[in-house]
Protein backbone atom coordinates (compact mmCIF):
# COMPACT_ATOMS: atom_id res chain seq x y z
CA UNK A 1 0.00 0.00 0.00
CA UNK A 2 1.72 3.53 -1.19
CA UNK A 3 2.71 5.77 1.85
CA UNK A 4 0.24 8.33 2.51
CA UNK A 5 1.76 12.12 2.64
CA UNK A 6 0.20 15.08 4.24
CA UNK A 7 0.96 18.08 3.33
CA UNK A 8 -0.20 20.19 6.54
CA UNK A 9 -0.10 23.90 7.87
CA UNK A 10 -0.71 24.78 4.33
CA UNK A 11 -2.61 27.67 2.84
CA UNK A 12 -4.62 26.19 -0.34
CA UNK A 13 -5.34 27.95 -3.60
CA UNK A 14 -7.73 25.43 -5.39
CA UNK A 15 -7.31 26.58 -8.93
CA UNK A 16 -10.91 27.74 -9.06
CA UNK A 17 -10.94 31.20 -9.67
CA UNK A 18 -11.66 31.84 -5.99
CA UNK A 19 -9.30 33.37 -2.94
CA UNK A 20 -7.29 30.81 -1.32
CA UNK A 21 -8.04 29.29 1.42
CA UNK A 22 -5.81 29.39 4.71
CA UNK A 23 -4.85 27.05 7.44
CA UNK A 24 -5.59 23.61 5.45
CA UNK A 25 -4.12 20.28 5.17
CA UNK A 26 -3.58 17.89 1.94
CA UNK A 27 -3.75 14.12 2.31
CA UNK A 28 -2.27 12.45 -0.86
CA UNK A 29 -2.43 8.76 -1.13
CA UNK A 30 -0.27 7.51 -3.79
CA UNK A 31 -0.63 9.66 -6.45
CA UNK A 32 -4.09 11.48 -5.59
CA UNK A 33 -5.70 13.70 -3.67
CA UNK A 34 -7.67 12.10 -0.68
CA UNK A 35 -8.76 14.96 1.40
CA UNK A 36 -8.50 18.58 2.04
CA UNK A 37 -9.43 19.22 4.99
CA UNK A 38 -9.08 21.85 7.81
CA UNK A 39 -5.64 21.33 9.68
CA UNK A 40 -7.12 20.45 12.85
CA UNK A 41 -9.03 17.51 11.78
CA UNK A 42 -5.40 16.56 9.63
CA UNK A 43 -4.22 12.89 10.44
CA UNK A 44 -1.03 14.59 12.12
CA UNK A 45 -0.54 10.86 13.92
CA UNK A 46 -1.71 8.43 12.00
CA UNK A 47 0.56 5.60 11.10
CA UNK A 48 1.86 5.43 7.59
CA UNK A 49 1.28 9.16 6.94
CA UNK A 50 3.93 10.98 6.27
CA UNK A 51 4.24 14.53 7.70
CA UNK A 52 5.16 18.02 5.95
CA UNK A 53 4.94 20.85 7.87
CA UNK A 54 4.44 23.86 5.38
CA UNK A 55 3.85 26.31 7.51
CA UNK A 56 1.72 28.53 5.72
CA UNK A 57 2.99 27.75 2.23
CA UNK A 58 0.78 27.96 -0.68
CA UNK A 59 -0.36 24.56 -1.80
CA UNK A 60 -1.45 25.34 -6.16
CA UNK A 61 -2.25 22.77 -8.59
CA UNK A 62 0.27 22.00 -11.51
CA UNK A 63 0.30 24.32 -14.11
CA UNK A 64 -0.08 23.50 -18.08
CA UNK A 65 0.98 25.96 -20.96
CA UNK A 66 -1.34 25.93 -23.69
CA UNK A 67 1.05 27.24 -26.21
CA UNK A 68 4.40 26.70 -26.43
CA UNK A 69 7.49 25.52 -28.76
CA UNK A 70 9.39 23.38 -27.23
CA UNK A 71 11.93 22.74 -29.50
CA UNK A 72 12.31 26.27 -30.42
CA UNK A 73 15.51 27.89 -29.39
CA UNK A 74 14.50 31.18 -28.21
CA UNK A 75 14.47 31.76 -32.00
CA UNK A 76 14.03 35.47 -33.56
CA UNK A 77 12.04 34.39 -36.39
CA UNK A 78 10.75 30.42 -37.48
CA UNK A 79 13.33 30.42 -40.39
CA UNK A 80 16.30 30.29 -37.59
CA UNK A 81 15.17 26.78 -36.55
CA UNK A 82 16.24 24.23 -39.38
CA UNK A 83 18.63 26.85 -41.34
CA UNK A 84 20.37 27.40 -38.38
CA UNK A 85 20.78 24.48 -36.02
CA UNK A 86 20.22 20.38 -36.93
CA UNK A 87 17.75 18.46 -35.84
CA UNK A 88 20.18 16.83 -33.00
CA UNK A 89 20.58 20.51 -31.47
CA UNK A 90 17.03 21.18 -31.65
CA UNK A 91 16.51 17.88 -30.03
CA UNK A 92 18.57 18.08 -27.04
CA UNK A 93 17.58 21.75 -26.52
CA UNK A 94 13.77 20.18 -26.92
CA UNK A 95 14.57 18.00 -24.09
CA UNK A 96 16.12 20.40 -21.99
CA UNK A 97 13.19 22.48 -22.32
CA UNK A 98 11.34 19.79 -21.30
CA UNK A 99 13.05 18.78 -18.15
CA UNK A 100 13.37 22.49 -16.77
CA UNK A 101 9.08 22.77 -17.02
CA UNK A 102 8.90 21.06 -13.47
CA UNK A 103 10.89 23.20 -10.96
CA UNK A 104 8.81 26.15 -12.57
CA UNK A 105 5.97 24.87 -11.81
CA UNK A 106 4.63 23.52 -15.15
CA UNK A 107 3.53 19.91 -14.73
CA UNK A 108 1.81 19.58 -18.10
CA UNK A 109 2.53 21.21 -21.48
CA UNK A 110 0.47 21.56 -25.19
CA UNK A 111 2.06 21.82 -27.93
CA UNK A 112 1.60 24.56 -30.87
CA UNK A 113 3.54 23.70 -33.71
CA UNK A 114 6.55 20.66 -33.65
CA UNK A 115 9.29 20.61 -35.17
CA UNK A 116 10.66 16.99 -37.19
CA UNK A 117 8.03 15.09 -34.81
CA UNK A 118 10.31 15.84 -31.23
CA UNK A 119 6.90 16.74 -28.93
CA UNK A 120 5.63 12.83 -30.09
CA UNK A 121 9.59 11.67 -28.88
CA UNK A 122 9.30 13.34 -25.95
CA UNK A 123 6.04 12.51 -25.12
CA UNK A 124 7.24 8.60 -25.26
CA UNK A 125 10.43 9.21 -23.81
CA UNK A 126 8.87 10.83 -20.52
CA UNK A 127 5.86 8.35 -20.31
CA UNK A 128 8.64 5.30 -20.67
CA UNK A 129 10.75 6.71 -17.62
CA UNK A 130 13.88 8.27 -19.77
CA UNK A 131 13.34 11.60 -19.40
CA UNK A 132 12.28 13.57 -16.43
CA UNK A 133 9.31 16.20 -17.58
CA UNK A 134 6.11 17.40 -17.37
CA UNK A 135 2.80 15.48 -19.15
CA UNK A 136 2.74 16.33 -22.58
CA UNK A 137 -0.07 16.95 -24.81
CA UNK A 138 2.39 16.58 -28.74
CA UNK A 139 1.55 18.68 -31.62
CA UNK A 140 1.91 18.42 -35.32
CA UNK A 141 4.61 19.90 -37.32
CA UNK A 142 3.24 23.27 -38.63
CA UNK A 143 1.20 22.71 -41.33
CA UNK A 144 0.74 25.62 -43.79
CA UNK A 145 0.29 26.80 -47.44
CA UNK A 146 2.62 28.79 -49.47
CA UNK A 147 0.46 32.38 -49.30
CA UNK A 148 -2.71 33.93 -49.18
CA UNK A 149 -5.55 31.94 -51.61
CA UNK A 150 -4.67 35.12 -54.21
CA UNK A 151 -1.02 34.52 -53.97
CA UNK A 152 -0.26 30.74 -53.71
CA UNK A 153 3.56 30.11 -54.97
CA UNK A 154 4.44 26.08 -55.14
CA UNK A 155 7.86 26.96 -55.34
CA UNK A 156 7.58 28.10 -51.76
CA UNK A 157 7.21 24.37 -50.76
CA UNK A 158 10.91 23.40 -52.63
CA UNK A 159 12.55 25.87 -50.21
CA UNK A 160 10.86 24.60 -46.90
CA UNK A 161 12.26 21.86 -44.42
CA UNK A 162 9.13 18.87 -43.79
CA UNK A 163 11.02 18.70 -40.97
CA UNK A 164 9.75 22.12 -40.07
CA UNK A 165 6.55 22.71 -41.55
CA UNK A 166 4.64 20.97 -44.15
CA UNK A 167 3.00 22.98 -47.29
CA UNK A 168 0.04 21.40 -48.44
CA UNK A 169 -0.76 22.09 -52.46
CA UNK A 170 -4.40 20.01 -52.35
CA UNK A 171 -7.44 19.49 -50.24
CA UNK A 172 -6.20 15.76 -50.75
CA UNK A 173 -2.69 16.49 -49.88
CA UNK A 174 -3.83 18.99 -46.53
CA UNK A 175 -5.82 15.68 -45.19
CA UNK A 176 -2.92 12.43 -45.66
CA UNK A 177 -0.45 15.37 -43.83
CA UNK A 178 -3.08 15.58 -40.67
CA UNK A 179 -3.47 11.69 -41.02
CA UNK A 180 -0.14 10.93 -40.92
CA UNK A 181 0.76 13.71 -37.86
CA UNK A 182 -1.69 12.00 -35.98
CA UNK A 183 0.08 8.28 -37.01
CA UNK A 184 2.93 9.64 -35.69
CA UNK A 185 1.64 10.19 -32.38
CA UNK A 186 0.38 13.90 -32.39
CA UNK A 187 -2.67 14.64 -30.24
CA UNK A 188 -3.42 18.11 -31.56
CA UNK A 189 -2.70 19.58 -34.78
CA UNK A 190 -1.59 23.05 -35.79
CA UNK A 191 -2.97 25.30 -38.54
CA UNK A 192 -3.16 28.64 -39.87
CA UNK A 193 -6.60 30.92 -40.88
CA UNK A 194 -4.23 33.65 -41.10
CA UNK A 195 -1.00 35.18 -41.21
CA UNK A 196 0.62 37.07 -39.31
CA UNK A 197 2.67 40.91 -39.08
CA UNK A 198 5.97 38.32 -38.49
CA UNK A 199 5.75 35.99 -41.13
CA UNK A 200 6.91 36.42 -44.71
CA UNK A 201 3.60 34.36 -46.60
CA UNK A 202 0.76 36.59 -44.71
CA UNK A 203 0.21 39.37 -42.68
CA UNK A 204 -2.02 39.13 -39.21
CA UNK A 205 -5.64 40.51 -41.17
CA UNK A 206 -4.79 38.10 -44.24
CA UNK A 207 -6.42 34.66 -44.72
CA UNK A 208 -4.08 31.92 -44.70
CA UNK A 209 -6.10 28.84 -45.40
CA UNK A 210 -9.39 28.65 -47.29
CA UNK A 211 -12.61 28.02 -45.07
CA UNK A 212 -12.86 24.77 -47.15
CA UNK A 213 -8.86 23.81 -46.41
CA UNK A 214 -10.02 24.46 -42.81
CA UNK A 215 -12.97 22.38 -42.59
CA UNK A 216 -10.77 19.70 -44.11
CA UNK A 217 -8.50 19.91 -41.71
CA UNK A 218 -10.48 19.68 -38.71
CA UNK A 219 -12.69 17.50 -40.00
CA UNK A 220 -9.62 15.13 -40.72
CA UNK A 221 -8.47 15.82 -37.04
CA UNK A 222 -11.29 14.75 -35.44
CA UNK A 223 -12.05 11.58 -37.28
CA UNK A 224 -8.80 10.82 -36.14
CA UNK A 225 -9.43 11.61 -32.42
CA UNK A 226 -7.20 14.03 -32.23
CA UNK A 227 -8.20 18.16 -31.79
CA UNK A 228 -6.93 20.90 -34.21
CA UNK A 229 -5.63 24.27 -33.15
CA UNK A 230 -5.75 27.11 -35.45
CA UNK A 231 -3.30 30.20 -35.40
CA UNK A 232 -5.87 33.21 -35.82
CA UNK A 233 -5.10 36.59 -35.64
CA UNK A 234 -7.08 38.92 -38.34
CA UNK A 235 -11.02 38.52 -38.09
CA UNK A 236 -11.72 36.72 -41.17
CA UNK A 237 -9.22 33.80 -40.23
CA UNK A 238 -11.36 33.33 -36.83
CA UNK A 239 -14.53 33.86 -38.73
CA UNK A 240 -13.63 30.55 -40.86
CA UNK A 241 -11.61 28.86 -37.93
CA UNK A 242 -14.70 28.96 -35.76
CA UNK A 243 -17.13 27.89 -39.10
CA UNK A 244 -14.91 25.34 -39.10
CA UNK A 245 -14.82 23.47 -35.48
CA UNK A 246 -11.21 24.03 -34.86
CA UNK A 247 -10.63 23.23 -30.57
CA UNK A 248 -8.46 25.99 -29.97
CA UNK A 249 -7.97 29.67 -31.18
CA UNK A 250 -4.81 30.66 -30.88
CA UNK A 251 -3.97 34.58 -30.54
CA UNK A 252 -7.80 35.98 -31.57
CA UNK A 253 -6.24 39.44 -31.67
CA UNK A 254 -8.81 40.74 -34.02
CA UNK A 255 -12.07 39.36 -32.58
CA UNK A 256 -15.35 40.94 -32.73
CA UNK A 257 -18.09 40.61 -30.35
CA UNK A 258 -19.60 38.58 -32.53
CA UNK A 259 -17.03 36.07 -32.68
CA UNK A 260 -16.38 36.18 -29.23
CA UNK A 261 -20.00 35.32 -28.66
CA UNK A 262 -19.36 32.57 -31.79
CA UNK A 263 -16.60 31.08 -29.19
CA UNK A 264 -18.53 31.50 -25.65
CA UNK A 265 -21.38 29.00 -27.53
CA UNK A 266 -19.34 26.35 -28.52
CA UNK A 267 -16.79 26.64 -25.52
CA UNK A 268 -13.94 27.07 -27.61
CA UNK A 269 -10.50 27.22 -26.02
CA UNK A 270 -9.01 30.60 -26.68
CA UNK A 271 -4.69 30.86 -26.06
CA UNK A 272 -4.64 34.51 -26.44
CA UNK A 273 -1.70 36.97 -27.13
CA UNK A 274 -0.89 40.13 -25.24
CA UNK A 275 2.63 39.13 -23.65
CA UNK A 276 4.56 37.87 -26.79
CA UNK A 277 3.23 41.13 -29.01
CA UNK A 278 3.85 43.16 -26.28
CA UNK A 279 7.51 42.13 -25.30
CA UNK A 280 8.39 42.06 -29.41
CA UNK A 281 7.63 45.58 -29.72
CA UNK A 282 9.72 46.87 -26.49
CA UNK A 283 12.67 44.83 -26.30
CA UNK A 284 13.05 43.60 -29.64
CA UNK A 285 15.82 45.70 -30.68
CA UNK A 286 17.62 43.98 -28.19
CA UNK A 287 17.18 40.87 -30.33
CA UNK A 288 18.13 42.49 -33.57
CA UNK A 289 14.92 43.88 -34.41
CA UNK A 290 15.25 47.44 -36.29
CA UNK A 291 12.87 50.35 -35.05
CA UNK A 292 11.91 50.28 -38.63
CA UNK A 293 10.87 46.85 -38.94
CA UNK A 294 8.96 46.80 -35.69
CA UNK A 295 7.35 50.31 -36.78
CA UNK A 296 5.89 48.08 -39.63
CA UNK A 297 3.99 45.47 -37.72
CA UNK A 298 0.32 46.36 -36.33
CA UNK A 299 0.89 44.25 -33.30
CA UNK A 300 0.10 47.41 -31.03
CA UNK A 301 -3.51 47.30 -32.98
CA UNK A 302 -3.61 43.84 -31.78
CA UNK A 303 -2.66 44.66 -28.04
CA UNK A 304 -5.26 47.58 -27.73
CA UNK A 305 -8.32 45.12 -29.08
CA UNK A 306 -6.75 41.98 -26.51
CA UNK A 307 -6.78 44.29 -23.84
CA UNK A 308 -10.45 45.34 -24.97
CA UNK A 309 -11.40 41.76 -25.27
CA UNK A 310 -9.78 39.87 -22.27
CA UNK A 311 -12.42 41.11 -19.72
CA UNK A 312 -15.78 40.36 -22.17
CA UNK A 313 -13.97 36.78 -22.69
CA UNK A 314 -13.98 35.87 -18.80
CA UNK A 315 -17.98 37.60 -18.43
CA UNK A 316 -18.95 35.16 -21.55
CA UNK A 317 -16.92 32.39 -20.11
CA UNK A 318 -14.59 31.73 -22.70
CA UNK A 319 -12.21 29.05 -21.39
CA UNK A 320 -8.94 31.05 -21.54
CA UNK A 321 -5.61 29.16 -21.93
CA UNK A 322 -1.97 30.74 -20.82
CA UNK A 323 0.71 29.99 -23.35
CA UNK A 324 2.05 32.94 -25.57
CA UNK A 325 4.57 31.85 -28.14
CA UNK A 326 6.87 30.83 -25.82
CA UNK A 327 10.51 29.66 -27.78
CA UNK A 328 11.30 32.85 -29.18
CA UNK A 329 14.00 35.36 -27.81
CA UNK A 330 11.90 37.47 -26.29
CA UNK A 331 9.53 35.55 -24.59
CA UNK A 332 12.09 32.38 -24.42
CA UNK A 333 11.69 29.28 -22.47
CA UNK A 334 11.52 29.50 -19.29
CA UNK A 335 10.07 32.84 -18.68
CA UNK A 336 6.50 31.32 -18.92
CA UNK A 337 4.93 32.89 -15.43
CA UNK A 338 6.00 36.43 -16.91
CA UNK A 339 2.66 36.12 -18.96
CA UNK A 340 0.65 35.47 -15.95
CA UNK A 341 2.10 38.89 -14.77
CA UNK A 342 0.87 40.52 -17.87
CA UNK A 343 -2.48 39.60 -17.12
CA UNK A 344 -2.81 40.93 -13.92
CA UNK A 345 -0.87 44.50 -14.46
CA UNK A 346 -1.58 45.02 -18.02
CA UNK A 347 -5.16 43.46 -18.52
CA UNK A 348 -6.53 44.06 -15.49
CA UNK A 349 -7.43 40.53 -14.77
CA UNK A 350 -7.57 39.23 -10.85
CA UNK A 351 -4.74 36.86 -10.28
CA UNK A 352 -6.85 34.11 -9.12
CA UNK A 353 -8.59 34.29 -12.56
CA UNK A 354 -5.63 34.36 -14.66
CA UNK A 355 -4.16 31.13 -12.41
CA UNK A 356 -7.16 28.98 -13.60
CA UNK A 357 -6.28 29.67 -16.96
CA UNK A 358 -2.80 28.32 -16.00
CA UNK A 359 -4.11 25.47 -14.11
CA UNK A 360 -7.93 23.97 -14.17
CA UNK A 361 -8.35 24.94 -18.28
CA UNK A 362 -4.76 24.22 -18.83
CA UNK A 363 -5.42 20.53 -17.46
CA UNK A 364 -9.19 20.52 -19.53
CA UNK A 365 -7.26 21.16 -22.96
CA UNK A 366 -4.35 18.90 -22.21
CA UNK A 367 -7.42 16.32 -21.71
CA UNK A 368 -7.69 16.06 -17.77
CA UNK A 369 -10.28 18.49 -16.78
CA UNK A 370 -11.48 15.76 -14.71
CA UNK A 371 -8.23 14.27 -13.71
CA UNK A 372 -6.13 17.49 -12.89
CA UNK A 373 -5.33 21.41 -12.48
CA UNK A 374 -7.17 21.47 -8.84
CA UNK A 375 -6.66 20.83 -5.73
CA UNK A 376 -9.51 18.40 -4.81
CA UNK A 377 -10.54 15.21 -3.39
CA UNK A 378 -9.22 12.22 -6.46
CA UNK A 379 -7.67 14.83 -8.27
CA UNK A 380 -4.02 13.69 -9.76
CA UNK A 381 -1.64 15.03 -6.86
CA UNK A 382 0.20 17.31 -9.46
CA UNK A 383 1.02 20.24 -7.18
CA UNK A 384 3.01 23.25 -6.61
CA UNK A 385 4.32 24.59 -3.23
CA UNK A 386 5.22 28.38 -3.14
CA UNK A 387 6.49 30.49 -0.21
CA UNK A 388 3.55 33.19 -0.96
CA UNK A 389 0.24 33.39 -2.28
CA UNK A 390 -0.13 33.66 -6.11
CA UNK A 391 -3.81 34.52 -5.83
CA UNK A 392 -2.71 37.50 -4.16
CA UNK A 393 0.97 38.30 -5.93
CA UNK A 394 1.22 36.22 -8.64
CA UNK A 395 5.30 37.50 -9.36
CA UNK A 396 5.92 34.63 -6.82
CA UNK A 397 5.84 32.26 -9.52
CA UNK A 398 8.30 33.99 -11.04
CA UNK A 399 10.28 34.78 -8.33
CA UNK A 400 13.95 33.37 -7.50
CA UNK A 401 13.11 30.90 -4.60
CA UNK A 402 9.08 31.18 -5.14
CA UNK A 403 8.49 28.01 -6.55
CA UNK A 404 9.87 25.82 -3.24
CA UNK A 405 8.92 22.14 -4.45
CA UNK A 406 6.84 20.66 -7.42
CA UNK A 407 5.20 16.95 -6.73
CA UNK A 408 4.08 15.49 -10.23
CA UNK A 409 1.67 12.00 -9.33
CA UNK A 410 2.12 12.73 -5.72
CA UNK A 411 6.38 12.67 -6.03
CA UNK A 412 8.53 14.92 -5.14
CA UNK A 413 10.14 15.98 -8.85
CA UNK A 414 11.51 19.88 -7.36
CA UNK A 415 12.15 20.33 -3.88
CA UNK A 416 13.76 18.03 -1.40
CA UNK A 417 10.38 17.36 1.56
CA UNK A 418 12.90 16.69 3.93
CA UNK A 419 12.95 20.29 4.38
CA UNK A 420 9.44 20.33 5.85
CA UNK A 421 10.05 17.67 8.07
CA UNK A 422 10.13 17.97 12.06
CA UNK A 423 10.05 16.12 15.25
CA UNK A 424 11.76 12.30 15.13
CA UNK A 425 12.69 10.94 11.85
CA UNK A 426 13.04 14.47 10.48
CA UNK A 427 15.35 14.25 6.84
CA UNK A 428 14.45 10.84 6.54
CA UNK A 429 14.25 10.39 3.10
CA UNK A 430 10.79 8.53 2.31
CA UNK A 431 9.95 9.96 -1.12
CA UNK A 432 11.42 10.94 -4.58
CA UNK A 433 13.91 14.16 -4.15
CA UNK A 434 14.28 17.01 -7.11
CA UNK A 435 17.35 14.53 -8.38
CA UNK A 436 15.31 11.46 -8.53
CA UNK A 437 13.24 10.36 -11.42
CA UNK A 438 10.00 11.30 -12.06
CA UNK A 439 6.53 9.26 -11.53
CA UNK A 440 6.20 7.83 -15.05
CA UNK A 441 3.55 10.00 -16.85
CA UNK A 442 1.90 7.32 -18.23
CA UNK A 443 -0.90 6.68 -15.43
CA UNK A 444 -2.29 10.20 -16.28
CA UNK A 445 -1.32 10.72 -19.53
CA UNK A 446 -4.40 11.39 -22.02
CA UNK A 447 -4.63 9.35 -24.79
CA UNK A 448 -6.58 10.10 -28.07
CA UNK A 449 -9.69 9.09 -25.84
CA UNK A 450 -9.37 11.92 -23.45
CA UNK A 451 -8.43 14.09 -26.37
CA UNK A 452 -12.13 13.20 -28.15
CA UNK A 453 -13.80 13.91 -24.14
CA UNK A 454 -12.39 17.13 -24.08
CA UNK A 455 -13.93 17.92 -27.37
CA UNK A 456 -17.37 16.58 -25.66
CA UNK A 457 -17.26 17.92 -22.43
CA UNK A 458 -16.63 21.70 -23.84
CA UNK A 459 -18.61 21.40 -26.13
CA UNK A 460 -16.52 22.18 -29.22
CA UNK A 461 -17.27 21.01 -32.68
């Protein structure tokens, strides 16, 4: 029978939107949640319970980023990846990434765009035991057409790595690429409706794929059990990504009212973009960006309507998603609670808001809105332990020291619990320390199922 742990003394943010809760104990058994319970009625002496003392400390469910590159290298544009470094750089770096999610706090991860296939290795290399890292939800490679419908160029597709996107000529061509992603062990697929100020094939208002390549796609996707993400910044590309039934909107910059209202009645995910916009336009000359070439994007057009948006999207109750780009220089890997703080002092939003986004509809996109991002009874025991409250200063997740331990299934994977030991048998070592292996993921892990549930239960097309 697995040793019971109790994590007592502790102050308890549940991940629901709501202030946290003070002077509360955690019984995990195994790798769930048992109880939360007051910290007077806390098993403090039962046998086979093993005791941490917080103290106070924030207890905070795992956090998931809906949006993120993990195989990027903190990049300055998507043409630096396979001109610039091989596929054995970007793979190591991938796993890196990977590893370094868990002492910030990140216990799950959803992809937005692979690169040569690594979020499907990693996925099987952390559910087998090899690698040490989060629960991961693997995208497609990017898949994309050469231009606009008015300015489609095949000889585009000649001068692009499969490895790092894949141009699709036909309807035909557009559906055996989202087959075979999926084959190859993706569990969302990645898109485009439109362009964007930063790419070279289509600026942010421009329509990348058709409404028909769309419905294709997502049709394709979801025979296949997987769900399909579309990148969707100018209001035409959400108009078609929505008529379409894509899962997730990434970005929305330009939505209307009307599409917002489009995405509150089917419960579409929405991953949108303030902080990568926002840090591109004031520190990307320090990234070799020109003051002319920044002048020439409209990202601050997209900013203003975000800002004006964020607020109607959590009255409608659009399930909001953190995860902005990350893998690019200036928002690279590892800066992911940054965002969060954008949030809050730019947007507005309450902290405890913006942490649901990070944790319960995180976990409901990933595919475990039943089985993860709270802190409740049977929940998976994928928690966070900070020395303040995030509901009430969120900058402690992104604090030096903040973050004290992570437990991913109930383990110890950041964070060495001897530290909140006392009394006899204090620093006895009874579970996993941050140098240990991690839980194997594969006991929570969704599989294509949970990806066709979350489709159901959200009621997305």
């Amino acid at each position: 029978m697995p040793r019971k742990t109790l994590l007592h003394r502790a102050t308890v943010q549940e991940g629901l939107g709501r202030a946290s809760v003070p002077r509360r104990s955690v019984l995990l058994d195994g790798d769930r949640i048992e109880a939360v319970l007051p910290e007077d009625l806390a098993p403090v002496h039962a046998s086979g319970v093993d005791v941490l003392d917080l103290d106070g400390r924030t207890v905070m469910p795992g956090m998931t980023i809906g949006h993120t590159h993990i195989a990027y290298l903190n990049v300055v544009d998507g043409r630096e990846m396979l001109f610039k470094h091989s596929i054995p750089e970007v793979t190591l770096a991938a796993a890196e990434n990977a590893t370094r999610l868990l002492p910030l706090g990140y216990t799950a991860f959803v992809g937005a765009g692979s690169v040569a296939g690594i979020d499907m290795a990693l996925r099987r290399a952390v559910d087998s035991g090899r690698l040490r890292g989060p629960r991961i939800t693997p995208c497609s490679r990017d898949l994309m057409v050469s231009g606009p419908p008015e300015r489609r160029n095949p000889e585009v597709k000649k001068r692009i790595p499969t490895d790092l996107m894949r141009l699709a000529d036909t309807p035909e061509e557009m559906a055996a690429y989202v087959a075979g992603e999926i084959a190859e062990g993706a569990e969302i697929v990645k898109v485009f409706s439109s362009g964007d100020d930063t790419f070279p094939n289509g600026r942010s208002h421009e329509l990348l794929f058709t409404a028909e390549e769309l419905k294709i796609a997502s049709r394709t996707a979801h025979e296949h059990g997987a769900l399909i993400r579309a990148h969707s910044r100018g209001l035409g590309g959400i108009r078609n990504a929505i008529a379409a039934g894509v899962d997730v909107i990434d970005h929305a910059t330009y939505a209307d009212d009307a599409a917002l209202e489009a995405m509150a009645e089917r419960r579409m995910f929405v991953v949108p973009s303030l902080h990568q916009p926002h840090k591109l336009l004031t520190t990307g000359t320090r990234h070799g960006k020109t003051p002319d070439y920044l002048e020439t994007l409209e990202f601050q057009a997209e900013i203003d309507n975000t800002l004006r948006i964020l607020p109607l999207m959590v009255e409608m109750g659009i399930p909001i998603v953190a995860g902005d780009d990350f893998g690019f220089a200036w928002t690279p890997h590892g800066s992911y609670a940054e965002e969060l703080e954008t949030y809050v002092t730019m947007a507005g939003i309450p902290a405890a808001t913006v942490l649901t986004w990070a944790t319960a509809n995180g976990a409901q996109l990933a595919g475990r809105g039943d089985e993860a991002g709270t802190v409740q009874p049977g929940r998976l025991a994928d928690l966070v332990i900070t020395g303040g409250d995030p509901a009430e200063d969120i900058t402690v997740l992104s604090r030096p020291g903040g973050i004290e331990a992570v437990l991913l299934g109930g383990e110890f994977v950041a964070g060495d619990p001897a530290a909140f030991r006392t009394g006899p048998g204090a620093g006895t070592d009874t579970g996993a320390t941050d140098g240990s292996p991690a839980k194997a993921a594969a006991d929570g892990s969704p599989g294509k199922g949970a990806r066709a549930d979350a489709r159901t239960t959200l009621g997305a097309v």
